[in-house]
Protein backbone atom coordinates (compact mmCIF):
# COMPACT_ATOMS: atom_id res chain seq x y z
CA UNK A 1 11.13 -13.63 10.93
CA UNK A 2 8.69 -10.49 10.68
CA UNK A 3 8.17 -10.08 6.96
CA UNK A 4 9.07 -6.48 6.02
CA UNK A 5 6.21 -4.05 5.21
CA UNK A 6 5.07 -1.38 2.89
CA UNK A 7 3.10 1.74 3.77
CA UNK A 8 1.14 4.46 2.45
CA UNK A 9 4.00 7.11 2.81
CA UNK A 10 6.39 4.40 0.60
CA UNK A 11 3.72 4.75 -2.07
CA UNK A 12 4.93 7.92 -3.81
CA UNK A 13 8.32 6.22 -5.32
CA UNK A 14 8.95 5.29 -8.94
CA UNK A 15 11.60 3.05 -10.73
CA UNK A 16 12.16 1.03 -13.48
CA UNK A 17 10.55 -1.72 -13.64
CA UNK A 18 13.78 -3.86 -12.75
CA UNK A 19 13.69 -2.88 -9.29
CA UNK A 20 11.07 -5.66 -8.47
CA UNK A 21 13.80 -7.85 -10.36
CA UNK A 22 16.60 -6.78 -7.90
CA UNK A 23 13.80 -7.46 -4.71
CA UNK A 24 13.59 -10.38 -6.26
CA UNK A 25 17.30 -10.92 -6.27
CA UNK A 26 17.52 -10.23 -2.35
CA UNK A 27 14.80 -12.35 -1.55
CA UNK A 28 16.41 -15.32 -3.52
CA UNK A 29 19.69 -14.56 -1.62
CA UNK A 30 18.09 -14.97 1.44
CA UNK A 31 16.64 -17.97 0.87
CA UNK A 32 19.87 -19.92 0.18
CA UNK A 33 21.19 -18.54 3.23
CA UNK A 34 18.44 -19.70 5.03
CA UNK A 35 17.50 -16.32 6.71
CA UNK A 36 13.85 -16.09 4.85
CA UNK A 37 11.42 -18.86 4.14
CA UNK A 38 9.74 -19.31 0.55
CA UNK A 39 6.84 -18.01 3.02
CA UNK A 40 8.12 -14.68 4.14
CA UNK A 41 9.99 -14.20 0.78
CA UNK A 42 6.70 -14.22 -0.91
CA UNK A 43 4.52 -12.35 1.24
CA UNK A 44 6.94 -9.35 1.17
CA UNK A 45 7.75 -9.82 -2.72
CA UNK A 46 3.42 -9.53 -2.55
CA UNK A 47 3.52 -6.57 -0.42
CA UNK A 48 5.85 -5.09 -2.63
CA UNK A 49 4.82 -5.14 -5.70
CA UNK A 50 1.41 -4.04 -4.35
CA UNK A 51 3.15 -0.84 -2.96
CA UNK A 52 5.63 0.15 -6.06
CA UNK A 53 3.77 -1.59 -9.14
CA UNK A 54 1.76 1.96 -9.83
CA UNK A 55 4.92 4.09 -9.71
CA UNK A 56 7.10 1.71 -12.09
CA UNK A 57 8.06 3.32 -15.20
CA UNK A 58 9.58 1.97 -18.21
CA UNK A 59 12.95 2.96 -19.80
CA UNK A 60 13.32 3.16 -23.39
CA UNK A 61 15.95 0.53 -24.33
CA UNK A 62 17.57 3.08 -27.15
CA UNK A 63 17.94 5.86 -24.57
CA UNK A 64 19.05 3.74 -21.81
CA UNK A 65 22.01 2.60 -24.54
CA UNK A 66 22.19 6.55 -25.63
CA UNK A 67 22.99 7.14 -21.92
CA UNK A 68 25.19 4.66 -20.76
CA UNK A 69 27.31 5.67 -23.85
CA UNK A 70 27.03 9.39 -22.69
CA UNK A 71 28.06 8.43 -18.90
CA UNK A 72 30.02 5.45 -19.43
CA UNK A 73 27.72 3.24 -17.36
CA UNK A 74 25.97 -0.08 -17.86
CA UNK A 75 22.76 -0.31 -19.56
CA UNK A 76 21.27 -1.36 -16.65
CA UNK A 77 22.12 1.69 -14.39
CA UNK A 78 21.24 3.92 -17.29
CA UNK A 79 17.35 2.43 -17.41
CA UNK A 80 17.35 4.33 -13.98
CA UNK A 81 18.70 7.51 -15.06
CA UNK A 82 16.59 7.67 -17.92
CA UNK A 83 13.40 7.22 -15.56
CA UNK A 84 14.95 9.83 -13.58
CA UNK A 85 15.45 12.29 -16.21
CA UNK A 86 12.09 11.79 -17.60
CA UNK A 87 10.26 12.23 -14.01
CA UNK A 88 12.12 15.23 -13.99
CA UNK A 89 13.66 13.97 -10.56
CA UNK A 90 17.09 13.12 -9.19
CA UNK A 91 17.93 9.12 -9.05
CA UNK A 92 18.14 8.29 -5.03
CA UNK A 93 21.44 6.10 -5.11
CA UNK A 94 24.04 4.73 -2.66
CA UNK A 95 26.62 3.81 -5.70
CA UNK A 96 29.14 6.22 -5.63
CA UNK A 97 30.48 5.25 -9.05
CA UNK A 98 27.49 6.12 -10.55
CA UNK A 99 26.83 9.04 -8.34
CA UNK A 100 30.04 10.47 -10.07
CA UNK A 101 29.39 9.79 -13.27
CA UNK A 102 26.02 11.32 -13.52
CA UNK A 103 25.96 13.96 -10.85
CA UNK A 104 23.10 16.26 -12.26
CA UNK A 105 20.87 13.12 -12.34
CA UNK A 106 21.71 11.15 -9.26
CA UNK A 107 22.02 12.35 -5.14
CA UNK A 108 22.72 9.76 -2.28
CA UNK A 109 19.72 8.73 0.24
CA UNK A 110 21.96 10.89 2.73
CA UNK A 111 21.01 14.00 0.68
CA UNK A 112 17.40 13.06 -0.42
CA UNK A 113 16.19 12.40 3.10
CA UNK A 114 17.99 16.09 4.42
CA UNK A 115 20.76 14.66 6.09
């Protein structure tokens, strides 16, 4: 398996920090389905964390609880749409559940690529 790689045109994004945690998540998964070798799974996690670690911005925890109150989400979603709102930029998102529920803070990778 070709590890997956970064560029310098995938270095302008920002998150929360937990996105590395959710990388993390996929790389573990496949592992135990034996589609990715402790090898590969590191080199990419490497790679990036390299590419994303200077864009990653922390939520506030009482504004992430502020806003999943406000849009009836989980405090894990709302860490997102707080970095969003404070970047003063639209969370890219392919959940439609929390598409609807925050709709002035969230568009779908369909509409932020110009499809």
């Amino acid at each position: 398996m070709t590890p997956w790689r970064c560029d310098a045109q995938d270095a302008d994004s920002r998150s929360e920090g937990l996105i590395l945690v959710e990388l993390t998540n996929v790389l573990a998964s496949a592992m135990r389905a034996r589609r990715m070798s402790m090898n590969d799974a590191t080199a990419v996690l490497t790679q990036a964390h390299g590419v994303v670690e200077p864009g990653l911005h922390g939520a506030d925890p009482y504004e992430s609880l502020t806003m999943a109150a406000q849009f009836r989400v989980s405090a894990y979603d709302a860490r997102y749409l707080v970095v969003a709102r404070d970047l003063g930029v639209k969370l890219v998102t392919e959940d439609a559940k929390l598409r609807g529920a925050a709709p002035k803070l969230t568009r779908s990778l369909a509409e932020a690529v110009g499809y």
